[in-house]
Protein backbone atom coordinates (compact mmCIF):
# COMPACT_ATOMS: atom_id res chain seq x y z
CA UNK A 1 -30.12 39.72 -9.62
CA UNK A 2 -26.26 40.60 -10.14
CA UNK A 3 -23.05 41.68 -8.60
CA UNK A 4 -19.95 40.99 -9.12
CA UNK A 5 -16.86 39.95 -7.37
CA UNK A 6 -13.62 42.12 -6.26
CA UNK A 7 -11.77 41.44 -9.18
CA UNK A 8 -14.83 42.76 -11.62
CA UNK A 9 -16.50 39.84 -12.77
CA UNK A 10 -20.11 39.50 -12.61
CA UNK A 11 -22.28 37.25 -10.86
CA UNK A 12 -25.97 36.32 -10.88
CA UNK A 13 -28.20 35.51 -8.24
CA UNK A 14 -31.60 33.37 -8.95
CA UNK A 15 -34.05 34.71 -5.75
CA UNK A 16 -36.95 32.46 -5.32
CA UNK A 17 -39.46 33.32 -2.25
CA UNK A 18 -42.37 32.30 -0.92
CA UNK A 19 -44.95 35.03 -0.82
CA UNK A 20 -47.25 33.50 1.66
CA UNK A 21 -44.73 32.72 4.18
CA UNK A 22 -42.12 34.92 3.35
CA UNK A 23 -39.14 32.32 3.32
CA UNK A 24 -36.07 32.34 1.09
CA UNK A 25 -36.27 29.47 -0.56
CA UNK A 26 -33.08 29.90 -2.40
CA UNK A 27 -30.80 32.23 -3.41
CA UNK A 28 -28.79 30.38 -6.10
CA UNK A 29 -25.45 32.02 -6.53
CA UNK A 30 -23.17 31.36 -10.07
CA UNK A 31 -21.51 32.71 -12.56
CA UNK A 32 -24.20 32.75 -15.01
CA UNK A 33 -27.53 31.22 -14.30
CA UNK A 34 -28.99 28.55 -17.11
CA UNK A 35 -32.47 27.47 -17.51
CA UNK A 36 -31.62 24.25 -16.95
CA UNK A 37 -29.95 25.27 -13.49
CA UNK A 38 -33.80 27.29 -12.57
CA UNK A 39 -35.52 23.94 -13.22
CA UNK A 40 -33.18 22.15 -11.08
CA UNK A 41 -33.36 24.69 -7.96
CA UNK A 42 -37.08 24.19 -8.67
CA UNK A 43 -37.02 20.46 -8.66
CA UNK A 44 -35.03 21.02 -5.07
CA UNK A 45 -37.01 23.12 -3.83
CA UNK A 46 -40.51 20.64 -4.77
CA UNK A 47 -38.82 17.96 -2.97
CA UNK A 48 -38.68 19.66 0.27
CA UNK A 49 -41.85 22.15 0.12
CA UNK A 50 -43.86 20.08 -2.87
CA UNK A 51 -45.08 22.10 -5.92
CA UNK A 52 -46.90 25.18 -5.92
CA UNK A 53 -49.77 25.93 -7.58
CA UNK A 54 -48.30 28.75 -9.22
CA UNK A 55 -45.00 30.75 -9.66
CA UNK A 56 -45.17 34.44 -10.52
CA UNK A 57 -41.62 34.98 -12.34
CA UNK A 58 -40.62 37.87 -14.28
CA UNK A 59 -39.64 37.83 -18.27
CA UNK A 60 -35.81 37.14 -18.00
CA UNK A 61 -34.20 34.52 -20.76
CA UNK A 62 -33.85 31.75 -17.85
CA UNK A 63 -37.47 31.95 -17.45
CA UNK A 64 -39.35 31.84 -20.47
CA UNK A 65 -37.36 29.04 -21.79
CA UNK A 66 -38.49 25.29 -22.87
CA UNK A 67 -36.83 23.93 -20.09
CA UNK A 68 -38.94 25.94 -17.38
CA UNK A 69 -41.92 25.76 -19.46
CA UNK A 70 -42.14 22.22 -19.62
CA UNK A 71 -41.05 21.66 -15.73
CA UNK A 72 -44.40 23.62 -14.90
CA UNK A 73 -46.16 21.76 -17.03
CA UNK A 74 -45.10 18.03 -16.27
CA UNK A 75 -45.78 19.25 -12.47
CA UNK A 76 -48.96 21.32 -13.13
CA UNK A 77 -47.53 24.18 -11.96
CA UNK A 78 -48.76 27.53 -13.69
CA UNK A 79 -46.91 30.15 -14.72
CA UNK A 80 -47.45 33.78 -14.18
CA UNK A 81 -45.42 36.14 -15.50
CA UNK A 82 -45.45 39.61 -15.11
CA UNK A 83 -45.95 42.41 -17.12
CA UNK A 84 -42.93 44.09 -18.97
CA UNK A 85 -41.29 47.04 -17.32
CA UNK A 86 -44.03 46.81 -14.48
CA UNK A 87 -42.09 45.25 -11.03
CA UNK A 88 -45.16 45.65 -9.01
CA UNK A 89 -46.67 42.55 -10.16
CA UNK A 90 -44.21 40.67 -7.98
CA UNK A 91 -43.85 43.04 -5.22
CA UNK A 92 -43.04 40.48 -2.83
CA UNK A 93 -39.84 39.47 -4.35
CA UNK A 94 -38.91 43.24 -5.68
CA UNK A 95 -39.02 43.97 -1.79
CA UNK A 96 -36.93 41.11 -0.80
CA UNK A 97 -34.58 41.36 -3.20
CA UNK A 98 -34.61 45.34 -2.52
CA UNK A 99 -33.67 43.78 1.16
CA UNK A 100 -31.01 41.22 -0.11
CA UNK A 101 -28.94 44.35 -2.03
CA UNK A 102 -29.28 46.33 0.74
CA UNK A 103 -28.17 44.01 3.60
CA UNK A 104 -25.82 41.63 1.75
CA UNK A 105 -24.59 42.21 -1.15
CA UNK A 106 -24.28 46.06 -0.68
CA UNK A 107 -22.30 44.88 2.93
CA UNK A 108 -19.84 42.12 1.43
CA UNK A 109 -16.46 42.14 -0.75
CA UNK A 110 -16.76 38.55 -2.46
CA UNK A 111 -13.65 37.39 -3.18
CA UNK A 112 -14.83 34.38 -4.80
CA UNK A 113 -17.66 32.78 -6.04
CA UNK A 114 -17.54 30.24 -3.43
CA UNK A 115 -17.12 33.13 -0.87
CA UNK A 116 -20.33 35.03 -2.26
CA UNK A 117 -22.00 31.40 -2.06
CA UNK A 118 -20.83 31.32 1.39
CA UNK A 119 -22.37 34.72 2.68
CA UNK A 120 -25.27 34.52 0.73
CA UNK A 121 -26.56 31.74 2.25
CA UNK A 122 -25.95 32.41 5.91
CA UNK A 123 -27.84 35.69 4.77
CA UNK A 124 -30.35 33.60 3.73
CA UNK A 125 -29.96 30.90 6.91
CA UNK A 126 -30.37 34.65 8.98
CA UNK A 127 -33.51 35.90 7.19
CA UNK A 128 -35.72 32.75 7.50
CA UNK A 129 -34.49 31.61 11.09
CA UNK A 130 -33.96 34.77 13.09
CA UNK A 131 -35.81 37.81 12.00
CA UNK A 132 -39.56 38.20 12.65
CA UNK A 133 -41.69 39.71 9.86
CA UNK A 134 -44.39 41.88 10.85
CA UNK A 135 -46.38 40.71 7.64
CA UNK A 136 -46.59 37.17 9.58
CA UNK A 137 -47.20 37.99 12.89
CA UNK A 138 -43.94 38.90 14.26
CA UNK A 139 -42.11 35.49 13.78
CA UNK A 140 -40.03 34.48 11.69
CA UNK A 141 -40.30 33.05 8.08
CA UNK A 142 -39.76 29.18 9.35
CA UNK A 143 -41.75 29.23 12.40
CA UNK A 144 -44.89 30.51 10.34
CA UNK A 145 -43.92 28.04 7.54
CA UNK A 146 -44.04 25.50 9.92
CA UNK A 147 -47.28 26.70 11.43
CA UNK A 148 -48.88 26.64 8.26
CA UNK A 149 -47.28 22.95 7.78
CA UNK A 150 -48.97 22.36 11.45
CA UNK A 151 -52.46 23.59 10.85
CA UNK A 152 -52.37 22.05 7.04
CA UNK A 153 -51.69 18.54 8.26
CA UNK A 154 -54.21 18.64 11.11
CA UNK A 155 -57.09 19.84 8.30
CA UNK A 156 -58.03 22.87 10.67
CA UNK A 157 -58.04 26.35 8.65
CA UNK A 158 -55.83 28.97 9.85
CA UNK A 159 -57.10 31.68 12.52
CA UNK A 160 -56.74 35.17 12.20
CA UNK A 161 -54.96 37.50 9.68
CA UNK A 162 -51.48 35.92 9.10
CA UNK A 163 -50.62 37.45 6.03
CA UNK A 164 -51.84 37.04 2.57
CA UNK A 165 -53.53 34.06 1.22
């Protein structure tokens, strides 16, 4: 994504969710954003949640580079990229970032790029840890993140419709 600051110059914003449980995991705010700087939110993002199976990314230059190619591939991670001109292969993340415009960066004057790294993440901080998601059974993005956590370490299978698989 992109905005730009009160003085005019741009900024971009790398969005990375989880589609089962609906939590922000970052929302990487700079000035430009390298591949190199995708593979390390990434890396941060493994250490804390481990690697996924897959990540569904569109076909921007910070993605289909050697960098990112060879991350998923040293971590067996696949990726899936979506179709060209088609933003309904990733719905998930075209609603949330539909979301993120709307309700922060459409709201804020940055005056900085520290400032926009400021409000951006206590967006963030807000969506995961105080606003239930109907999707996921009315709680919020952590709770059912840590539910799933819960339920995955005790080898029991989920109950019930809790969103997609």
């Amino acid at each position: 994504m992109s905005d730009q600051l009160y003085d005019g110059r741009r900024i971009r914003i790398l969005t990375i969710v989880d589609n089962h449980t609906r939590e922000s995991l970052s929302t990487h705010v700079a000035q430009r954003i390298r591949r190199i700087e995708v593979v390390k939110q990434l890396e941060k993002i493994s250490e804390k949640h481990g690697f996924p199976e897959t990540i569904r990314v569109d076909n921007g230059p910070e993605f289909i580079s050697k960098d990112v190619d060879l991350w998923a591939y040293w971590n067996k991670v696949k990726l899936d990229f979506s179709r060209p001109g088609k933003p309904t292969d990733n719905a998930f993340i075209e609603a949330f970032n539909a979301r993120f415009r709307k309700e922060c960066l459409n709201e804020h004057w940055f005056l900085s790029l520290e400032d926009a790294q400021e409000k951006v993440e206590s967006w963030r901080k807000d969506y995961n840890e105080e606003r239930p998601h109907s999707s996921i059974g009315n709680v919020t993005p952590l709770e059912f993140a840590s539910r799933c956590l819960s339920v995955a370490s005790a080898g029991l299978q989920p109950s019930g419709d809790t969103g997609p698989p």
